[in-house]
C-alpha atoms as a PDB file:
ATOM      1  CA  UNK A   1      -5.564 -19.122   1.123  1.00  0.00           C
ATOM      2  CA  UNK A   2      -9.242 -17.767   0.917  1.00  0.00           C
ATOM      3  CA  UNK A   3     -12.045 -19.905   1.174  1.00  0.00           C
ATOM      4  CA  UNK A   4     -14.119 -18.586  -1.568  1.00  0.00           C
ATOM      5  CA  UNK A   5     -17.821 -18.064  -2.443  1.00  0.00           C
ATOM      6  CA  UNK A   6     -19.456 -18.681  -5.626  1.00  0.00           C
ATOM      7  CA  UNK A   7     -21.180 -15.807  -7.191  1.00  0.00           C
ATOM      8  CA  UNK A   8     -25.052 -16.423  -6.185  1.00  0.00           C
ATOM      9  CA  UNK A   9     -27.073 -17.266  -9.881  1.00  0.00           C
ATOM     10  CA  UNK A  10     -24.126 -18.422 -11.500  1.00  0.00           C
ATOM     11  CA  UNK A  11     -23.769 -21.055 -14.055  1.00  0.00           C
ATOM     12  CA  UNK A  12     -21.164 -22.550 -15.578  1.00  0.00           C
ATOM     13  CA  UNK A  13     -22.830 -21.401 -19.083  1.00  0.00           C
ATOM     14  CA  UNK A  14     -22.617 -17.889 -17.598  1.00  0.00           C
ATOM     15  CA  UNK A  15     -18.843 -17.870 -18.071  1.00  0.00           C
ATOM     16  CA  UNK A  16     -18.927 -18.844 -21.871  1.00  0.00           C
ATOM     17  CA  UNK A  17     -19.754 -15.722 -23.665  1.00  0.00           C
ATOM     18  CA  UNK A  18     -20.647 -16.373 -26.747  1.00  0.00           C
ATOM     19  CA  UNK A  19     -20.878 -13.395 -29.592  1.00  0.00           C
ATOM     20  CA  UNK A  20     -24.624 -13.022 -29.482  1.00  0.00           C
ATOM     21  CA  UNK A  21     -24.211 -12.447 -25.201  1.00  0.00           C
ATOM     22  CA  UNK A  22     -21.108 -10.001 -26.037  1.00  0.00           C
ATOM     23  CA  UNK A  23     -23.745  -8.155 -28.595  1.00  0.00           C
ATOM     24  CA  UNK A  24     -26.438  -8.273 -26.165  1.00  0.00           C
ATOM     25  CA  UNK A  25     -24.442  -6.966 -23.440  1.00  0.00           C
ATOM     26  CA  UNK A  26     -23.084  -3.849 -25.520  1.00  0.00           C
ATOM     27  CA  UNK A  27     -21.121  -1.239 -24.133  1.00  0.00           C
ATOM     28  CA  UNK A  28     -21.320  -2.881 -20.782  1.00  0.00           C
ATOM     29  CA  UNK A  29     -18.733  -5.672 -21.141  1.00  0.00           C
ATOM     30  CA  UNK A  30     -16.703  -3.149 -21.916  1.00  0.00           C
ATOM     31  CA  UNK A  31     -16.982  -0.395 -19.426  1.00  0.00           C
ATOM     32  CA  UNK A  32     -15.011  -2.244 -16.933  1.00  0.00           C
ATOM     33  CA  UNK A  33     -17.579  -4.810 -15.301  1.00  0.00           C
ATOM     34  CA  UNK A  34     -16.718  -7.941 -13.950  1.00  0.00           C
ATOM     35  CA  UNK A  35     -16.894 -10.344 -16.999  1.00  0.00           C
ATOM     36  CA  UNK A  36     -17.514 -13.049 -15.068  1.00  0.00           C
ATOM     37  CA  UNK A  37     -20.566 -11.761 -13.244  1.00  0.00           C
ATOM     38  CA  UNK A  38     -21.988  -9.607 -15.560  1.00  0.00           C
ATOM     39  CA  UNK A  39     -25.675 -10.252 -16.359  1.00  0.00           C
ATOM     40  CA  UNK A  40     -26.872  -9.972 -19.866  1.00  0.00           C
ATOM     41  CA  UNK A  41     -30.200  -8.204 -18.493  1.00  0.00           C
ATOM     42  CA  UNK A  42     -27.863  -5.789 -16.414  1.00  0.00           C
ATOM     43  CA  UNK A  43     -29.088  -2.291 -16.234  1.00  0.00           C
ATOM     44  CA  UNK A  44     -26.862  -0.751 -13.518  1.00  0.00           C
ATOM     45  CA  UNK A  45     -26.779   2.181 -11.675  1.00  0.00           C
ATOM     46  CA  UNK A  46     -24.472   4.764 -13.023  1.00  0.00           C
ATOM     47  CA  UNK A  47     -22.995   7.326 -11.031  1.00  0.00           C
ATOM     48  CA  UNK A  48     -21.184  10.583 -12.782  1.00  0.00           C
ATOM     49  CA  UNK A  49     -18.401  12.086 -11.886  1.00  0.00           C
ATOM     50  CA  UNK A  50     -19.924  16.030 -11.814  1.00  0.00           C
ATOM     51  CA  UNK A  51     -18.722  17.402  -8.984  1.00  0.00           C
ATOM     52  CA  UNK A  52     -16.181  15.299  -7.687  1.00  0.00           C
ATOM     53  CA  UNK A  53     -12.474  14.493  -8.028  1.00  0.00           C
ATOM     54  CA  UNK A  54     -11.998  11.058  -8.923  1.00  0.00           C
ATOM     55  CA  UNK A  55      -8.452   9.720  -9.655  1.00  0.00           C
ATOM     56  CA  UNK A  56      -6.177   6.181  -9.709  1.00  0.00           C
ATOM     57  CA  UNK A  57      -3.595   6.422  -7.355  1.00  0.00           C
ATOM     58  CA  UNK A  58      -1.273   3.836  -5.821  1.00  0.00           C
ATOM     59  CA  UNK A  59       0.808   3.960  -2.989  1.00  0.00           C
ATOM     60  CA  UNK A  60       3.631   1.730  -0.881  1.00  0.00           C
ATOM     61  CA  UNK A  61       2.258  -1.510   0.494  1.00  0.00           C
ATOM     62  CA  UNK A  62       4.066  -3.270   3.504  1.00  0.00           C
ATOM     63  CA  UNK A  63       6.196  -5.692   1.198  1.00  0.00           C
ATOM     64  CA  UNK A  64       6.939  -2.488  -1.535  1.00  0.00           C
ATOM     65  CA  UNK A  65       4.371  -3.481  -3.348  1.00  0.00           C
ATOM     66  CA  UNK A  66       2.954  -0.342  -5.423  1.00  0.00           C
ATOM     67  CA  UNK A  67      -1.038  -0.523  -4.043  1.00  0.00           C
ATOM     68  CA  UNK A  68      -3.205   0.686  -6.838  1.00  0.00           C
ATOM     69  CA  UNK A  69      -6.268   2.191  -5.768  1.00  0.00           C
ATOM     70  CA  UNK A  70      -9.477   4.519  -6.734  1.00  0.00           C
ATOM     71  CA  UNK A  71     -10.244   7.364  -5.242  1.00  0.00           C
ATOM     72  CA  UNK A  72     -13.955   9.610  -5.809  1.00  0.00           C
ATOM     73  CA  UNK A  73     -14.288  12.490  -3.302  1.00  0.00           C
ATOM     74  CA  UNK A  74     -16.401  15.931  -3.416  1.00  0.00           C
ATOM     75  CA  UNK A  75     -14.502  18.697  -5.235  1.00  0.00           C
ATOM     76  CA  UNK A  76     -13.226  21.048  -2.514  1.00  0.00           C
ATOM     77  CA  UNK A  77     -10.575  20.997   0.181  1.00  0.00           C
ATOM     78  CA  UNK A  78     -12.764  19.101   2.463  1.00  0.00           C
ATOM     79  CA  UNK A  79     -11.905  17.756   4.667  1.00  0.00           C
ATOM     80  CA  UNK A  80     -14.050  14.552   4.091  1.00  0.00           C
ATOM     81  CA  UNK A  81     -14.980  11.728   6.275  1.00  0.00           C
ATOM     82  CA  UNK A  82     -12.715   8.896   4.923  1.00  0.00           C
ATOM     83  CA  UNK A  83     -14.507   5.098   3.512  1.00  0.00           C
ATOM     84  CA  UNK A  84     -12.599   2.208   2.439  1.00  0.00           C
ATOM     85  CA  UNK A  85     -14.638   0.204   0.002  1.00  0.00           C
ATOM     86  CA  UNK A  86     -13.098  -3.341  -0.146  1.00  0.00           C
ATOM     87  CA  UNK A  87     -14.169  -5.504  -3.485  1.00  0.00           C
ATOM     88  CA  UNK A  88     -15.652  -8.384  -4.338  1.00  0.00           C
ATOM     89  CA  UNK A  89     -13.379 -11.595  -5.967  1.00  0.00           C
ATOM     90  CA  UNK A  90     -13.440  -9.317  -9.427  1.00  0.00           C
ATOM     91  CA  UNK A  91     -11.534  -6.354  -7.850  1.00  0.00           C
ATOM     92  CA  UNK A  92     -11.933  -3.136  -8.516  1.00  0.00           C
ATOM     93  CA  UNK A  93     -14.294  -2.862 -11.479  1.00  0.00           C
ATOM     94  CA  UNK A  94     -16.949  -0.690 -12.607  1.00  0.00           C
ATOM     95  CA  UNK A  95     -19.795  -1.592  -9.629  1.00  0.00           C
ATOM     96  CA  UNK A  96     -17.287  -0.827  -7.195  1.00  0.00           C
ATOM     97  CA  UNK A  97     -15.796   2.477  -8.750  1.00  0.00           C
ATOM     98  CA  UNK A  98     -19.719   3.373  -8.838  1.00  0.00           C
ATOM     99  CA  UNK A  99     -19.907   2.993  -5.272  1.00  0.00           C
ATOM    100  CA  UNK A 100     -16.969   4.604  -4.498  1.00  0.00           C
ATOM    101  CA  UNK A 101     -18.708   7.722  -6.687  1.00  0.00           C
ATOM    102  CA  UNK A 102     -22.346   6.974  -4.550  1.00  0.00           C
ATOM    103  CA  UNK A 103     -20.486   7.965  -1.604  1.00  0.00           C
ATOM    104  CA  UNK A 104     -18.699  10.370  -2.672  1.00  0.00           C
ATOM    105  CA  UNK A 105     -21.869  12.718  -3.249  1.00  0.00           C
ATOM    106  CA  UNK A 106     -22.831  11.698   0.024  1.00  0.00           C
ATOM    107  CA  UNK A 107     -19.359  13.883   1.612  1.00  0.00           C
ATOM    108  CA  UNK A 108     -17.251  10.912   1.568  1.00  0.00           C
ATOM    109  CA  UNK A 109     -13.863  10.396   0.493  1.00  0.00           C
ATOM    110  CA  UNK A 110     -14.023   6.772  -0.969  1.00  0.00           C
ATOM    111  CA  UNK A 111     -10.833   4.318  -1.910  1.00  0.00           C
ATOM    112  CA  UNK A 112     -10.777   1.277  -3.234  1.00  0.00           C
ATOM    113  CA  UNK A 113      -7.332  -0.652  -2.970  1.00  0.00           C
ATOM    114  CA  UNK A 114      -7.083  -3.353  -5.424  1.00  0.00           C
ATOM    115  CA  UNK A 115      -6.175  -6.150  -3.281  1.00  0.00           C
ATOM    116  CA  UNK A 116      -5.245  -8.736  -6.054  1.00  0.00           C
ATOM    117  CA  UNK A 117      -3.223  -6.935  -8.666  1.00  0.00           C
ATOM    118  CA  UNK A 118      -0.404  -8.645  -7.235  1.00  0.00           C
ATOM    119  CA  UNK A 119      -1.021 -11.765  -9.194  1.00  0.00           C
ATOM    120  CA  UNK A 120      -3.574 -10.113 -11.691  1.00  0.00           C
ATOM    121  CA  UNK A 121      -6.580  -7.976 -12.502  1.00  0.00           C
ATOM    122  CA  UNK A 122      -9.689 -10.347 -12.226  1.00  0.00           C
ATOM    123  CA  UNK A 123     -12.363  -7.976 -13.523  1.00  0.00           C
ATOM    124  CA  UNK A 124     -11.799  -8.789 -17.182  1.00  0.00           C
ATOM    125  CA  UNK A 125     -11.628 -12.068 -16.882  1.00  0.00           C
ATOM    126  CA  UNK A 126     -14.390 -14.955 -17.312  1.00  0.00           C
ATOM    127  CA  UNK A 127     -12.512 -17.876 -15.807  1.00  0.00           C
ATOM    128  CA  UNK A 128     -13.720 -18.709 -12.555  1.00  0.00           C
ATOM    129  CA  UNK A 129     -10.803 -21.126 -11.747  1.00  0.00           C
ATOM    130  CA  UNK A 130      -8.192 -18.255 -13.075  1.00  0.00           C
ATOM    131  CA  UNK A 131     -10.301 -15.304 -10.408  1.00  0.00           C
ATOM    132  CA  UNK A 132     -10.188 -18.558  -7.666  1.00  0.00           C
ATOM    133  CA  UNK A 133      -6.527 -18.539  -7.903  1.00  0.00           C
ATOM    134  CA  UNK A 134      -5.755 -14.769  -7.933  1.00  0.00           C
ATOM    135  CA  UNK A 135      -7.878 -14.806  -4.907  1.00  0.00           C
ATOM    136  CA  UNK A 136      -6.591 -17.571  -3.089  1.00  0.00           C
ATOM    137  CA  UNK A 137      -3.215 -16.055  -3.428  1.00  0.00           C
ATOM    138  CA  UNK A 138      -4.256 -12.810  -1.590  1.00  0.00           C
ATOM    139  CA  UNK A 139      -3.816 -14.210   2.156  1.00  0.00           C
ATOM    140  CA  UNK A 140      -5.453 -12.351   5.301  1.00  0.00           C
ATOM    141  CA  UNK A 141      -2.073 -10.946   6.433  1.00  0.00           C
ATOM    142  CA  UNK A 142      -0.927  -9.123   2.949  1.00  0.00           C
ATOM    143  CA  UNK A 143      -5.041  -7.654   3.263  1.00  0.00           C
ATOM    144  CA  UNK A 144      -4.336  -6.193   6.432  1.00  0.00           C
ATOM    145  CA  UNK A 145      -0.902  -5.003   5.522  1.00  0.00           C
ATOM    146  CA  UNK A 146      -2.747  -3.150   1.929  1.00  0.00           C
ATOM    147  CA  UNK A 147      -5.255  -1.647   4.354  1.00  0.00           C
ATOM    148  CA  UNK A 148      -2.670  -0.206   6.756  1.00  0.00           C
ATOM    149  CA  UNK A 149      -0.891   1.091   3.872  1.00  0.00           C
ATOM    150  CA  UNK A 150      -4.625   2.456   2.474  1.00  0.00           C
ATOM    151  CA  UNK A 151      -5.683   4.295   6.249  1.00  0.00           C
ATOM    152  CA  UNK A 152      -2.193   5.557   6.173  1.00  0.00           C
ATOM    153  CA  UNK A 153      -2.171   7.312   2.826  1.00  0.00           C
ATOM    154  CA  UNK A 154      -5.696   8.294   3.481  1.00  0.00           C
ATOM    155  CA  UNK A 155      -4.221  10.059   6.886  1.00  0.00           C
ATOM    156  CA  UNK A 156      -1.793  12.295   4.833  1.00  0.00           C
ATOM    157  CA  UNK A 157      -4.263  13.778   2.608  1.00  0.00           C
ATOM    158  CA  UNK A 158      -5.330  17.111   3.465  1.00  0.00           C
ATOM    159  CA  UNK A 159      -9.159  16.420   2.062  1.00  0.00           C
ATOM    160  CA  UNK A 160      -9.184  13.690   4.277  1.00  0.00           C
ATOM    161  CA  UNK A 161     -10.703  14.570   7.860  1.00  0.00           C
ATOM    162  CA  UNK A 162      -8.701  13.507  10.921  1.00  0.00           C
ATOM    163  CA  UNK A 163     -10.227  10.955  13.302  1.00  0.00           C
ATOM    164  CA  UNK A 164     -12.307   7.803  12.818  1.00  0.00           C
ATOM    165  CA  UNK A 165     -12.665   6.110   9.217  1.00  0.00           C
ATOM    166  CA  UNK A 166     -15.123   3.802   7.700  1.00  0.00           C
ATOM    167  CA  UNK A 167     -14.873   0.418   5.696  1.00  0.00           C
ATOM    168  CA  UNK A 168     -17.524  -1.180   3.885  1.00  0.00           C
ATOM    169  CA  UNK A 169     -17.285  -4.633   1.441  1.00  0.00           C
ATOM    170  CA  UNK A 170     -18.786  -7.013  -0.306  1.00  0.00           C
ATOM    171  CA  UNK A 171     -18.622 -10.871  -0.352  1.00  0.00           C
ATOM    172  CA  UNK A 172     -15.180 -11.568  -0.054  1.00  0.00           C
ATOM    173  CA  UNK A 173     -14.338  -7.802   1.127  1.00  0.00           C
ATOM    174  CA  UNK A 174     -17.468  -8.208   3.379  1.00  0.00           C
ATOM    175  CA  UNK A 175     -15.609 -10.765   5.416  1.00  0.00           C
ATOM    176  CA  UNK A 176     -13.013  -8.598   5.489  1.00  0.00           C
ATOM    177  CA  UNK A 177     -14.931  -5.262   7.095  1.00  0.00           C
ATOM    178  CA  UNK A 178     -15.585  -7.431   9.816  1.00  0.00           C
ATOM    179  CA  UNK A 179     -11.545  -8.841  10.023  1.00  0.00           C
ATOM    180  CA  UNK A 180     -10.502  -4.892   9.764  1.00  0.00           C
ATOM    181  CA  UNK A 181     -13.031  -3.584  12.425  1.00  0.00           C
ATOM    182  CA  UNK A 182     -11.221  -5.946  14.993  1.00  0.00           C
ATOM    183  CA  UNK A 183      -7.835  -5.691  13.809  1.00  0.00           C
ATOM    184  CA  UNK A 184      -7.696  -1.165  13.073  1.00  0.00           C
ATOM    185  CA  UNK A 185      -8.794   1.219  16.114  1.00  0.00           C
ATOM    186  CA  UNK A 186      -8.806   3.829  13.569  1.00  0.00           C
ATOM    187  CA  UNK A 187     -11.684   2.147  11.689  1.00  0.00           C
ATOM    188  CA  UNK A 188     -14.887   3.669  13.622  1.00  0.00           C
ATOM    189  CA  UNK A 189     -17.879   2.022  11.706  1.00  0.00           C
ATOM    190  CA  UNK A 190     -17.868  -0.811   9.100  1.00  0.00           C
ATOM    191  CA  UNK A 191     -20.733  -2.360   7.081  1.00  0.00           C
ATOM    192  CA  UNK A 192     -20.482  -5.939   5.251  1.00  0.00           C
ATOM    193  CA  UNK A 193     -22.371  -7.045   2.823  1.00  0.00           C
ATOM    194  CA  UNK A 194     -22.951 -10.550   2.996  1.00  0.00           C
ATOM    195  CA  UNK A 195     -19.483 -11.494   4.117  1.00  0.00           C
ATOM    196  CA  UNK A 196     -18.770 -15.099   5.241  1.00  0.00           C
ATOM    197  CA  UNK A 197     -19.460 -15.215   9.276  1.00  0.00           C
ATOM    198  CA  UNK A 198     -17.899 -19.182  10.183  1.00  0.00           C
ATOM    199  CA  UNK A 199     -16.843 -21.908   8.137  1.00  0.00           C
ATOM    200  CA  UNK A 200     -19.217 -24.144   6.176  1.00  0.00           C
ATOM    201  CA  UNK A 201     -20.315 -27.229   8.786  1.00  0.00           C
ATOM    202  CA  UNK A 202     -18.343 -29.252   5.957  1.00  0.00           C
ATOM    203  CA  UNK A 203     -15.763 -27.582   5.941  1.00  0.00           C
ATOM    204  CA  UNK A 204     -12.247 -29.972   5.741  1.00  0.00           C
ATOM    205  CA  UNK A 205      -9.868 -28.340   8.415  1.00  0.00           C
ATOM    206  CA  UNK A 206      -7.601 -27.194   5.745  1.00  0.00           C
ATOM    207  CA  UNK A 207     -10.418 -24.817   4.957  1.00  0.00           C
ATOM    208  CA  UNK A 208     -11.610 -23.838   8.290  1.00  0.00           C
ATOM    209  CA  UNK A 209      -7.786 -22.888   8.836  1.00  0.00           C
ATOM    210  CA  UNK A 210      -7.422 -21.543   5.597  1.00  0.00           C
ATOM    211  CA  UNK A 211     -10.204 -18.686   6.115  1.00  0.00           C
ATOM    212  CA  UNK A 212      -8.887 -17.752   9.558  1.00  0.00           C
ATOM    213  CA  UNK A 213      -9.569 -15.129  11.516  1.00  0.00           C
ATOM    214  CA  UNK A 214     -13.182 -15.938  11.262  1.00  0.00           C
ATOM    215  CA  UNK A 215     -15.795 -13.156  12.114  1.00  0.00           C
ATOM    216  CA  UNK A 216     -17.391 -15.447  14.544  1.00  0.00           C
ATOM    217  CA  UNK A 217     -14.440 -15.503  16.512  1.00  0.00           C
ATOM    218  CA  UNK A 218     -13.880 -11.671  16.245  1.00  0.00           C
ATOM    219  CA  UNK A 219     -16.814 -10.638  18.308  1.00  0.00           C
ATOM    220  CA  UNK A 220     -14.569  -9.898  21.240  1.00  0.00           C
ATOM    221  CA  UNK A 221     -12.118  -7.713  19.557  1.00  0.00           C
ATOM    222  CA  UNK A 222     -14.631  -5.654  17.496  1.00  0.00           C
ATOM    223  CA  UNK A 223     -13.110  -1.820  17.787  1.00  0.00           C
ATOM    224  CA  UNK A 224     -15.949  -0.406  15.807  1.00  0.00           C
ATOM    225  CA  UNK A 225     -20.057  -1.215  15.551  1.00  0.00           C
ATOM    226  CA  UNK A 226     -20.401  -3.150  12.542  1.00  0.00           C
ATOM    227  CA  UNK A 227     -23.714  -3.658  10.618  1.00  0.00           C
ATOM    228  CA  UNK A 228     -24.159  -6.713   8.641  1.00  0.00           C
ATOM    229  CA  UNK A 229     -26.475  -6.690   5.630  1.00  0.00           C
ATOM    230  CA  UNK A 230     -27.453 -10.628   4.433  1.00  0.00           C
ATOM    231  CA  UNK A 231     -29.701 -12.210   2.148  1.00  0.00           C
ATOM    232  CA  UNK A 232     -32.019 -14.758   4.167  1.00  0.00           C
ATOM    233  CA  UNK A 233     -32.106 -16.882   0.627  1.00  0.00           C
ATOM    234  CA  UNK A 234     -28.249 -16.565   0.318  1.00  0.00           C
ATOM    235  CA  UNK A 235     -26.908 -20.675  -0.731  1.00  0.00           C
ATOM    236  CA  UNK A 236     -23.102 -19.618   0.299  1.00  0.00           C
ATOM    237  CA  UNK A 237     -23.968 -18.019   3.575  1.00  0.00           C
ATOM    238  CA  UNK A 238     -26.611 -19.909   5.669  1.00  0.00           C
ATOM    239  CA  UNK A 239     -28.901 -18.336   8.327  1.00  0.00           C
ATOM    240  CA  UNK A 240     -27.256 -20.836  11.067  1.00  0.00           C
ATOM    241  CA  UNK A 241     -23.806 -18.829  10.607  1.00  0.00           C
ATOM    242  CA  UNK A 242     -25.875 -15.249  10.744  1.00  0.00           C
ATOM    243  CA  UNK A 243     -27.326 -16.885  14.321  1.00  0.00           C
ATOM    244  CA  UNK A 244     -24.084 -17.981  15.549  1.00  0.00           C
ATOM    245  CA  UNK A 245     -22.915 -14.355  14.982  1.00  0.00           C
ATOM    246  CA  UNK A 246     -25.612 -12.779  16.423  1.00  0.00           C
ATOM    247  CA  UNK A 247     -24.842 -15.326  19.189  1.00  0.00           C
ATOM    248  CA  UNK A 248     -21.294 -14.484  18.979  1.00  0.00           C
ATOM    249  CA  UNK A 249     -21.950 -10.578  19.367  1.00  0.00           C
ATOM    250  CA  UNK A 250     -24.409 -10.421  22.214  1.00  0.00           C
ATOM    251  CA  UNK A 251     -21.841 -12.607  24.261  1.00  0.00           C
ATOM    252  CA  UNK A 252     -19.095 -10.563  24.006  1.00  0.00           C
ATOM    253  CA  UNK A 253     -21.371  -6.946  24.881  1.00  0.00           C
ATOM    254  CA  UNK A 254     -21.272  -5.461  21.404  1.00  0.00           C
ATOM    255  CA  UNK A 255     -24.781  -4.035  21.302  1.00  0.00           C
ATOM    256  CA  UNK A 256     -23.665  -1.174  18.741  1.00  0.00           C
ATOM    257  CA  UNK A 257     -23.425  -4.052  15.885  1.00  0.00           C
ATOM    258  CA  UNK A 258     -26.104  -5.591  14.503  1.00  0.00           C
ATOM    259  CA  UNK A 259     -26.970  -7.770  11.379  1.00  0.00           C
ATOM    260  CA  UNK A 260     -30.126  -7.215   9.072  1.00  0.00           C
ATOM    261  CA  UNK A 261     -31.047 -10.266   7.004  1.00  0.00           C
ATOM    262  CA  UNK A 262     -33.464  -9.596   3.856  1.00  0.00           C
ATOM    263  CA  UNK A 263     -35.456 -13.142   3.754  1.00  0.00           C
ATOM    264  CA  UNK A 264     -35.979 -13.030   0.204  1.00  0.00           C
ATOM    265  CA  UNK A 265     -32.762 -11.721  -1.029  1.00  0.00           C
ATOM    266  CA  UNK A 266     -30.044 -13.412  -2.333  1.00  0.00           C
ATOM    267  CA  UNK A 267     -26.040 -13.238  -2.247  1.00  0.00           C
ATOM    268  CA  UNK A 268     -24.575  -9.973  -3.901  1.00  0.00           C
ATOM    269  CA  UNK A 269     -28.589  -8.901  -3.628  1.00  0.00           C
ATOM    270  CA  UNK A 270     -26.946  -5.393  -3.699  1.00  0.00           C
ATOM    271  CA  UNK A 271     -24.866  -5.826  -7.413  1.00  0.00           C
ATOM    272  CA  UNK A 272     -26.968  -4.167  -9.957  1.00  0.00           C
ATOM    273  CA  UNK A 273     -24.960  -5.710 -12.826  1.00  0.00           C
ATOM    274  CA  UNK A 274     -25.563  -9.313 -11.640  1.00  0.00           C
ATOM    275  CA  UNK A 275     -28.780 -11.527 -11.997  1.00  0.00           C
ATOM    276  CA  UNK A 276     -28.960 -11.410  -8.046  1.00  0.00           C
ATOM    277  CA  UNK A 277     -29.765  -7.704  -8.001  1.00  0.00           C
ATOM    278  CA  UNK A 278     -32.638  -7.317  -5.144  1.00  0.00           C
ATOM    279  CA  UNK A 279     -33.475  -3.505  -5.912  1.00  0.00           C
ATOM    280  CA  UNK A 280     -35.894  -3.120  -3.070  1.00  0.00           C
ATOM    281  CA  UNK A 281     -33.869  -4.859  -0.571  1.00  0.00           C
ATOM    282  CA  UNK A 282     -30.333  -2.641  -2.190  1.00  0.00           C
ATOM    283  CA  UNK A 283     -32.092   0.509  -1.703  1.00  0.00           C
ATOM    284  CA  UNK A 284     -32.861   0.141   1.661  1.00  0.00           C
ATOM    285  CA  UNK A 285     -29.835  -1.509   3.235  1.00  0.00           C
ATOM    286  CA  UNK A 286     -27.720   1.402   1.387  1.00  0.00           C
ATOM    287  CA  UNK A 287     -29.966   3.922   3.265  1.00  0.00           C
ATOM    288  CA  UNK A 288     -28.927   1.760   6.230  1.00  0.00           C
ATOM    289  CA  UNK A 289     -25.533   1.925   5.268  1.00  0.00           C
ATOM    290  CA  UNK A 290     -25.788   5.441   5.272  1.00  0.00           C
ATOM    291  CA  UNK A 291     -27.404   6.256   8.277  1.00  0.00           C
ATOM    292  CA  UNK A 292     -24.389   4.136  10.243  1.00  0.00           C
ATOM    293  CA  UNK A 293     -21.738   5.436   8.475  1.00  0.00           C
ATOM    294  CA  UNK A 294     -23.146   9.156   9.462  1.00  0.00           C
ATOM    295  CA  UNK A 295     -24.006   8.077  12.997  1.00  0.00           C
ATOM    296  CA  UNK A 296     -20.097   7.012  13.270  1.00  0.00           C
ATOM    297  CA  UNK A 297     -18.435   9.386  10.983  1.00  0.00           C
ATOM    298  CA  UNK A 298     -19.934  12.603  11.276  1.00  0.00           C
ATOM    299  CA  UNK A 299     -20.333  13.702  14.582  1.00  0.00           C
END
């Protein structure tokens, strides 16, 4: 299992929505955001679709599972640097089809596998213990398979370009950019958004082993430069585990990844349809996602 972290701002009143939050919310709730997340002041970012191709595909996971996943690319033949975007706990819902369009009028061809659809779709959901589960079943060894099955469908497609490929992710998926960068030589640049780095200093061992391979221990194995993007005021992720990474990296020589912490932004600072939204602190680490994904990707 996945040792999970709690949506930053979240209350357990946040999860009961009651008819005047579903009327204040509008159109929103239902054009595919996370229920469960979803802020009632949200005003997110939205992202057309002119001129790209955008399409739900799935393909053949490891264990025959059928891998849904969404796809946003410029219209043309390409070819197209390639970017995985991995989810948060609510899967693949609007803010992450969004981003998947962002970078796809920056050249990119962006996927998004839908890691949980195993068990179930959490995006429409609103109970926490019910997304906890789904999660929890989804174990570090059926991620990596999805994401072999993900760089090798990406491989056959003639928009994609040949050669290195990127992975980004947030929360959960941040965690695992920096699992994937270690474990894929194919992946040539990741970026994690405020991904767990070690396990809490309370953790029971059931937990630390449960949440295996950490990041911290990664360092060593790192196959592409990484850049970390944190919230200094993050409750789930404290600045100790950041260190210890930073620790963790310089030991083992990888001077090509670095992490940026934002002191006064929170966790999921970047999720413009959550009360956490930092849209200073967004702006600029997405430039800074974009300038190492280029760096990497484009040369």
């Amino acid at each position: 299992m996945t040792t999970l972290i709690r949506p930053e701002g979240q209350t357990a009143d946040d999860l009961k929505l009651s008819r005047r939050a579903v009327g204040a919310l509008g159109g929103l709730l239902f054009s595919g955001y996370a229920v469960a997340a979803l802020a009632k002041e949200a005003q997110p970012i939205t992202t057309d679709a002119a001129g790209l191709e955008t399409a739900e595909v799935s393909y053949p996971a490891p264990d025959g599972f059928e891998l849904p996943a969404y796809v946003a690319r410029a219209a043309g033949d390409g070819p197209f640097p390639v970017v995985v975007v991995v989810s948060e706990i609510f899967g693949v819902h609007e803010y992450i089809r969004d981003v998947c369009r962002r970078l796809a009028k920056q050249g990119y061809a962006a996927i998004a596998p839908a890691f949980f659809n195993r068990v179930e779709d959490p995006a429409p959901l609103s109970d926490m213990g019910r997304i906890m589960q789904i999660v929890g079943a989804t174990d570090y060894e059926q991620v990596m398979g999805d994401l072999s099955a993900t760089l090798d469908w990406a491989s056959q497609q003639l928009w994609a370009r040949d050669g290195k490929v990127g992975v980004t992710g947030f929360c959960w998926g941040g965690k695992v950019v920096w699992q994937a960068a270690a474990r894929f030589a194919v992946i040539g640049a990741g970026v994690a958004w405020y991904g767990r780095l070690a396990p809490a200093l309370d953790a029971t061992p059931v937990q630390v082993s449960s949440g295996q391979p950490w990041p911290v221990d990664l360092a060593d194995d790192l196959k592409a430069p990484v850049l970390g993007l944190y919230g200094g005021q993050d409750q789930g992720i404290p600045l100790a585990s950041v260190e210890r990474m930073r620790e963790a990296l310089a030991r083992a020589g990888q001077t090509d990844s670095r992490i940026i912490v934002y002191p006064d932004a929170p966790h999921g600072f970047h999720a413009d349809y959550r009360a956490s939204y930092a849209e200073a602190d967004a702006r600029d680490a997405w430039a800074k996602l974009l300038a190492h994904l280029d760096k990497a990707l484009r040369s």
